[in-house]
Protein backbone atom coordinates (compact mmCIF):
# COMPACT_ATOMS: atom_id res chain seq x y z
CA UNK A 1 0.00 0.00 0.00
CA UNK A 2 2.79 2.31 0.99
CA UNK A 3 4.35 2.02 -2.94
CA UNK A 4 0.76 3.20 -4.16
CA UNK A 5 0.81 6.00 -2.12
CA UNK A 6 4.43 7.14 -3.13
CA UNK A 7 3.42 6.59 -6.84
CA UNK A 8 0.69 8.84 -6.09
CA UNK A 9 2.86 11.33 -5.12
CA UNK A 10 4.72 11.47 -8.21
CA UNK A 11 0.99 11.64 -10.58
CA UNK A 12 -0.10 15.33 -9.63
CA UNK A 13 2.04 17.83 -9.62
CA UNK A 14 1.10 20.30 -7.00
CA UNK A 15 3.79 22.68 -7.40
CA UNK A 16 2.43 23.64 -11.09
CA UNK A 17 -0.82 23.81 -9.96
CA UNK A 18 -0.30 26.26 -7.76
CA UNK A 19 1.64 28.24 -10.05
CA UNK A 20 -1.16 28.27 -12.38
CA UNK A 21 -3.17 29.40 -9.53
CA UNK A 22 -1.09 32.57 -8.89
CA UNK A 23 -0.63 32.93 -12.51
CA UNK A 24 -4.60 32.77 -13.33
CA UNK A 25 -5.05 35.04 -9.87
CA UNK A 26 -2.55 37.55 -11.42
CA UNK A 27 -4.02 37.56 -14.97
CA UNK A 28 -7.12 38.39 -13.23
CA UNK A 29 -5.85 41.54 -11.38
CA UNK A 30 -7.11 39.74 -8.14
CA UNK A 31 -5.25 39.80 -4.88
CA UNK A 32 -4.64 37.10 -3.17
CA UNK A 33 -6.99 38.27 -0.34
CA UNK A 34 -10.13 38.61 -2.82
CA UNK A 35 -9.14 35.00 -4.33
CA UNK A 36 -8.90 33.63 -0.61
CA UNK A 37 -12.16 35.33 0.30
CA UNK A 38 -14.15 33.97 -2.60
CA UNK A 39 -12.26 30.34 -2.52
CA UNK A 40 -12.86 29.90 1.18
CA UNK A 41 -9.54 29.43 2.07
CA UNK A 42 -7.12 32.08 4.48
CA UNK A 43 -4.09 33.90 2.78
CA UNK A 44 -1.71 32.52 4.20
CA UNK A 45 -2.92 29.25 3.27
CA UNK A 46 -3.68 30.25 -0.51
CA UNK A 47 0.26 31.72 -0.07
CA UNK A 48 1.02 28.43 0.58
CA UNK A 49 -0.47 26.32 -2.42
CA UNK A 50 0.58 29.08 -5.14
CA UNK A 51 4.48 28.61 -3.58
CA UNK A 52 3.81 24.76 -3.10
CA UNK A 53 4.61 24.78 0.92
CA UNK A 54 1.08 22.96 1.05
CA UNK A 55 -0.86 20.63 -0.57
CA UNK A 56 -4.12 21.34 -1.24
CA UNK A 57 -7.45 18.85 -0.87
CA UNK A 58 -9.44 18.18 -4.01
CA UNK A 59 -12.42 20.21 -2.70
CA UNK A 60 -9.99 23.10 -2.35
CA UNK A 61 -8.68 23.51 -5.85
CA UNK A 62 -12.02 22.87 -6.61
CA UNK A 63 -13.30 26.26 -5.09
CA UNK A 64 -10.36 27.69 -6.21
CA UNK A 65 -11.00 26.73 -10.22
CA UNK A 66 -14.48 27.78 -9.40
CA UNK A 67 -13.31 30.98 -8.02
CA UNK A 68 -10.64 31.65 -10.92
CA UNK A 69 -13.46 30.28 -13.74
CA UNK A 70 -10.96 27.29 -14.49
CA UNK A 71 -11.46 24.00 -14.57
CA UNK A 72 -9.22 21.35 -12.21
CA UNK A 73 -8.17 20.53 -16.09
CA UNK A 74 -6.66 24.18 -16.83
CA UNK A 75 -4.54 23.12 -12.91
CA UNK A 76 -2.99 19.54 -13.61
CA UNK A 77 -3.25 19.45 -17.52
CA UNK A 78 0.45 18.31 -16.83
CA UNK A 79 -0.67 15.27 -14.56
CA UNK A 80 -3.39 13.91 -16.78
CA UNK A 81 -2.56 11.21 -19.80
CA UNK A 82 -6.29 12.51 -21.88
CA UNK A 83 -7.53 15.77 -21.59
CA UNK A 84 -10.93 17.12 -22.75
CA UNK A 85 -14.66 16.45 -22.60
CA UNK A 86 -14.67 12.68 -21.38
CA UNK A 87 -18.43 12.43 -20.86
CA UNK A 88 -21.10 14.60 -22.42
């Protein structure tokens, strides 16, 4: 179980996802205190993920796509094999 979990590891690539965080956040003129605000997160915490110092939960960069009017896609386009509308 352990080897699954260290091969997980090495699938998503949180340190570009948090760059394209503070990338889309920039692009967007927002600070990161409105971002925070609307995400539901704290600024230091949102500091954190867009320097990758913390991983962030699934429901997270969910709110924070949601907040930035991304998809988790546009985040970890890096960590997936297929890309694009799976289901319609």
């Amino acid at each position: 179980m352990e080897e699954i979990c260290m091969e997980d590891e090495k699938l998503v690539d949180y340190a570009m996802a948090g760059k394209r965080v503070r990338m889309a956040r920039v692009g967007k003129g927002m600070a990161q205190e409105e971002l925070a605000n609307i995400a539901g997160v704290s600024v230091p915490y949102l500091s954190h993920i867009e320097n990758a110092r913390s991983k962030a939960s699934l429901t997270t960069f969910v709110r924070l796509a949601n907040a930035l009017n991304l998809t988790l896609n546009d985040l970890f386009c890096d960590s997936l094999r297929a890309s694009g509308v799976v289901f319609e």
